[in-house]
Structures are given as C-alpha cells and as structure tokens.
N, C-alpha and C. Protein backbone atom coordinates (compact mmCIF):
# COMPACT_ATOMS: atom_id res chain seq x y z
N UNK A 1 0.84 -1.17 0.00
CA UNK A 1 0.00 0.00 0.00
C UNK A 1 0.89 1.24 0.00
N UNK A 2 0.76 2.14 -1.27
CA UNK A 2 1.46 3.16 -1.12
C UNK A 2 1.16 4.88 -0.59
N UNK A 3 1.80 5.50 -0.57
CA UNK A 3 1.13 7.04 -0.20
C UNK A 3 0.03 6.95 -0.09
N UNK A 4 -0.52 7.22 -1.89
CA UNK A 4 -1.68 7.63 -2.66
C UNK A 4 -2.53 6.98 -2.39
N UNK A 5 -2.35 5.36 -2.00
CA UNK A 5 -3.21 4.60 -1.82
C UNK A 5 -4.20 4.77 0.09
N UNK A 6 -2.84 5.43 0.82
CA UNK A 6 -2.88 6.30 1.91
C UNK A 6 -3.75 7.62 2.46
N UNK A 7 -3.81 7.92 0.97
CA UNK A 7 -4.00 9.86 0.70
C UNK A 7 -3.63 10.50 1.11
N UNK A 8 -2.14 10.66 0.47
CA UNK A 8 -1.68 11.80 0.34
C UNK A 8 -2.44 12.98 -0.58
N UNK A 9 -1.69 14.64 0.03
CA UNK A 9 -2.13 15.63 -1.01
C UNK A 9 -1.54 15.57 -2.15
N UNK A 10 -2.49 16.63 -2.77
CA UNK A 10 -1.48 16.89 -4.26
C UNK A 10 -0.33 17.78 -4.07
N UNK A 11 0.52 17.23 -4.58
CA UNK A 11 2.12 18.19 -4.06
C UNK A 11 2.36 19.60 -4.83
N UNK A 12 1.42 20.17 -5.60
CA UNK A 12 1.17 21.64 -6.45
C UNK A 12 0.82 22.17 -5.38
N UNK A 13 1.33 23.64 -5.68
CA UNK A 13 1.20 24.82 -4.58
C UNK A 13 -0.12 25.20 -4.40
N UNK A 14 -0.75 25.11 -3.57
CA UNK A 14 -2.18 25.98 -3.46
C UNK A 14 -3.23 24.72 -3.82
N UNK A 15 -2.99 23.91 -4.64
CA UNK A 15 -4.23 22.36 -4.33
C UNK A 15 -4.39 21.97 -2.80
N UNK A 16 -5.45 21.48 -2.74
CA UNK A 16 -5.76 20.53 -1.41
C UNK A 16 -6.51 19.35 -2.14
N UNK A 17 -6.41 19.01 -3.07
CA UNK A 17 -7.17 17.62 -3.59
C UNK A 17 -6.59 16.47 -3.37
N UNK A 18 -7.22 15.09 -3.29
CA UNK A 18 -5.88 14.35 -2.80
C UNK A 18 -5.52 13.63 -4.26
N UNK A 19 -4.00 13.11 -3.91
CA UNK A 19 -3.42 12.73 -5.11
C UNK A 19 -3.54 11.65 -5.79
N UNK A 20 -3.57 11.15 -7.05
CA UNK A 20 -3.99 10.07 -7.75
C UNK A 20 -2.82 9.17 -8.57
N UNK A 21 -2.21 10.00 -8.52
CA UNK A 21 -0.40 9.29 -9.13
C UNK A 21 0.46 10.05 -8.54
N UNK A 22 1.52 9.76 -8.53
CA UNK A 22 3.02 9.85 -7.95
C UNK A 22 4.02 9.76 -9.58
N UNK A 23 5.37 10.86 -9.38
CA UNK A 23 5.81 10.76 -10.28
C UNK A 23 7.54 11.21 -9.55
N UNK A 24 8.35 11.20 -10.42
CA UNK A 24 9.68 11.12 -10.00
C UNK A 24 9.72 12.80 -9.72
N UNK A 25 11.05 13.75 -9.28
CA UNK A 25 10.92 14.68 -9.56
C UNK A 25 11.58 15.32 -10.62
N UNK A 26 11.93 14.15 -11.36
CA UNK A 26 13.43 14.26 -13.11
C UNK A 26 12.23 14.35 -13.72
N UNK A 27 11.38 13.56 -13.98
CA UNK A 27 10.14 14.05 -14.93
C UNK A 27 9.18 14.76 -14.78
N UNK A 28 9.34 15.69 -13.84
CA UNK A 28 8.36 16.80 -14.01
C UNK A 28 9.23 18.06 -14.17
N UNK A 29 10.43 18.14 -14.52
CA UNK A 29 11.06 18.95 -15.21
C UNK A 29 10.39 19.28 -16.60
N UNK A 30 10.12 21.11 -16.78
CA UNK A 30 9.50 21.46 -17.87
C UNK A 30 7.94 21.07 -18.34
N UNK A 31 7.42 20.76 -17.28
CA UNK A 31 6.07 20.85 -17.20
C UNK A 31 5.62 22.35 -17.01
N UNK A 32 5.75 23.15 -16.16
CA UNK A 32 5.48 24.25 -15.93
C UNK A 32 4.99 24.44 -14.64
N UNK A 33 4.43 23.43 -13.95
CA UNK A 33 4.06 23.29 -12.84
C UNK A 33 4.46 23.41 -11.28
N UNK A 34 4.15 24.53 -10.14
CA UNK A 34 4.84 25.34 -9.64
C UNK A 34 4.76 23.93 -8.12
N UNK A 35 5.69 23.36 -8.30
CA UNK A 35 5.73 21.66 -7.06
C UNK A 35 6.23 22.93 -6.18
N UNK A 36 5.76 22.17 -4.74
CA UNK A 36 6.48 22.88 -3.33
C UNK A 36 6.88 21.45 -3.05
N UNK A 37 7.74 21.62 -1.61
CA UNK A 37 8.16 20.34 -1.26
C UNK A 37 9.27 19.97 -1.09
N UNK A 38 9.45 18.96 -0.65
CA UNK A 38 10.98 18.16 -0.92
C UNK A 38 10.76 16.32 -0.98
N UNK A 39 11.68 16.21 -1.48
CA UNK A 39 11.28 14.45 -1.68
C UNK A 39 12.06 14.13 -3.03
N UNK A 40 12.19 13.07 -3.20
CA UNK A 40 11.96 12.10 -4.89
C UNK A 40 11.32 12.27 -4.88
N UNK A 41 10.14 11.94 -4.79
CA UNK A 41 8.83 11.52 -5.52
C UNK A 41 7.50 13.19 -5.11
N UNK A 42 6.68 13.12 -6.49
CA UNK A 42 6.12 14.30 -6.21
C UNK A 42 4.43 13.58 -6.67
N UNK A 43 3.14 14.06 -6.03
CA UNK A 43 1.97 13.51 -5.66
C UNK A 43 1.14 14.52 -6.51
N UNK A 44 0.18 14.20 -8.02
CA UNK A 44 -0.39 14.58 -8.12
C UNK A 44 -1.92 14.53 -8.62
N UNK A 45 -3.14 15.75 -8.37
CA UNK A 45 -4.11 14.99 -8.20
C UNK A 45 -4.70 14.49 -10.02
N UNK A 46 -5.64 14.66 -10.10
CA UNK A 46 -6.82 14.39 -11.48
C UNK A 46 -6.03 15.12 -12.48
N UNK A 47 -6.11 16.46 -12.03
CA UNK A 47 -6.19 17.94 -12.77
C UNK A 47 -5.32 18.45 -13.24
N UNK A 48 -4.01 17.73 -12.32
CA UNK A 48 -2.53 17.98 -12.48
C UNK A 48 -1.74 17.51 -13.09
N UNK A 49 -2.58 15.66 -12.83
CA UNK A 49 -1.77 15.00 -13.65
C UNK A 49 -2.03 15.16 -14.96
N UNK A 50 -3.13 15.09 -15.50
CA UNK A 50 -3.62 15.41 -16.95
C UNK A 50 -2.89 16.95 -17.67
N UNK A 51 -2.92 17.58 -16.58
CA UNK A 51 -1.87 19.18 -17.14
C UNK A 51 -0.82 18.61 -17.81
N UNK A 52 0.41 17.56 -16.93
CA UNK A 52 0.94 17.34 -16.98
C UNK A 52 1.36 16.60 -18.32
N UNK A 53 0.33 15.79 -18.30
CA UNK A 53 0.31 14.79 -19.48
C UNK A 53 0.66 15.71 -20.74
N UNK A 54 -0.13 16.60 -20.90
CA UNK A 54 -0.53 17.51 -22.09
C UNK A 54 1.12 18.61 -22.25
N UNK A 55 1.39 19.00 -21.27
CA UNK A 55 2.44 19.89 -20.90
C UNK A 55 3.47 18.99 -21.67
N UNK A 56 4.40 17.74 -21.39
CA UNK A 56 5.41 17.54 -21.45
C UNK A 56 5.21 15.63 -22.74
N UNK A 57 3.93 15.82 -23.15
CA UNK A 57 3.76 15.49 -24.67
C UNK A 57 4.91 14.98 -25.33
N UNK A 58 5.36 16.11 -25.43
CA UNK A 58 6.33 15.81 -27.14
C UNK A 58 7.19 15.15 -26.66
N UNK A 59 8.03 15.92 -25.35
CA UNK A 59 9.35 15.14 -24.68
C UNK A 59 9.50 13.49 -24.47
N UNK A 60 7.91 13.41 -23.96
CA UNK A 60 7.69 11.77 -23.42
C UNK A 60 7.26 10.72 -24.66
N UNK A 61 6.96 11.64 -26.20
CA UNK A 61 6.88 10.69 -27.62
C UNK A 61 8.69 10.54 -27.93
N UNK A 62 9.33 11.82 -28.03
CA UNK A 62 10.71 12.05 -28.33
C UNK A 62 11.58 10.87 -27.55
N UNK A 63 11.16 10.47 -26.48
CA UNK A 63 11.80 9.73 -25.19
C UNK A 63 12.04 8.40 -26.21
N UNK A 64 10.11 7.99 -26.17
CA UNK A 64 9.95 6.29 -26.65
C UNK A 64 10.60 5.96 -27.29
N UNK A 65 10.91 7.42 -28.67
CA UNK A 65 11.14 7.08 -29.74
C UNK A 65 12.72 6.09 -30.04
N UNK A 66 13.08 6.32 -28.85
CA UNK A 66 14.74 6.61 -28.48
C UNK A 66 14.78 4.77 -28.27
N UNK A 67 14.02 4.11 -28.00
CA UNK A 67 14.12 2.55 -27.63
C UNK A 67 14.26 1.72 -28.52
C-alpha cells in the first residue's frame, strides 16, 4: 500500500485535492508546474496529472522514440 493509496495531497502549490499518481521529480522537469516540497517523488491529483500529461507530450513521444 502506497502514499496515494494512503492519501496523500497533491504536491502543487495551493491544491488541497488528494493525489492520484506519484511521479519522479526528473520528470516533471519542464512541465510548468509550480511543485512545493521536498522528496523524490512528487503527488499529483486528477487535474494535475492530466496538465501534466498535455504539458510535457512531445518530450515523453521524443523519449519512446529513443528505444
């Protein structure tokens, strides 16, 4: 059973929603997204993660492409 599965918050400044995935903090480089905190790992909720998704797109096709 992890954090999320725990409920934890969402780790974005100013959310109080709780979080739905967990992500490293190397890949949320260049998202745009203003994380507070400290840790590896960063907690985010519905709204954030989907930002996210959309935000850093190209980088994470550019990545696959690389295998």
């Amino acid at each position: 059973m992890g954090r999320v599965d725990k409920g934890v918050g969402c780790s974005v400044t100013g959310c109080a929603n709780p979080a739905e995935r967990s992500l490293s903090r190397g890949e949320m480089g260049g998202s745009g997204l203003n994380v507070g905190g400290e840790g590896r790992r960063v907690y985010l909720c519905r709204d954030h993660y989907k930002a996210w998704k959309k935000a850093t797109k190209k980088s994470r096709e550019m990545e696959r492409s690389r295998w």
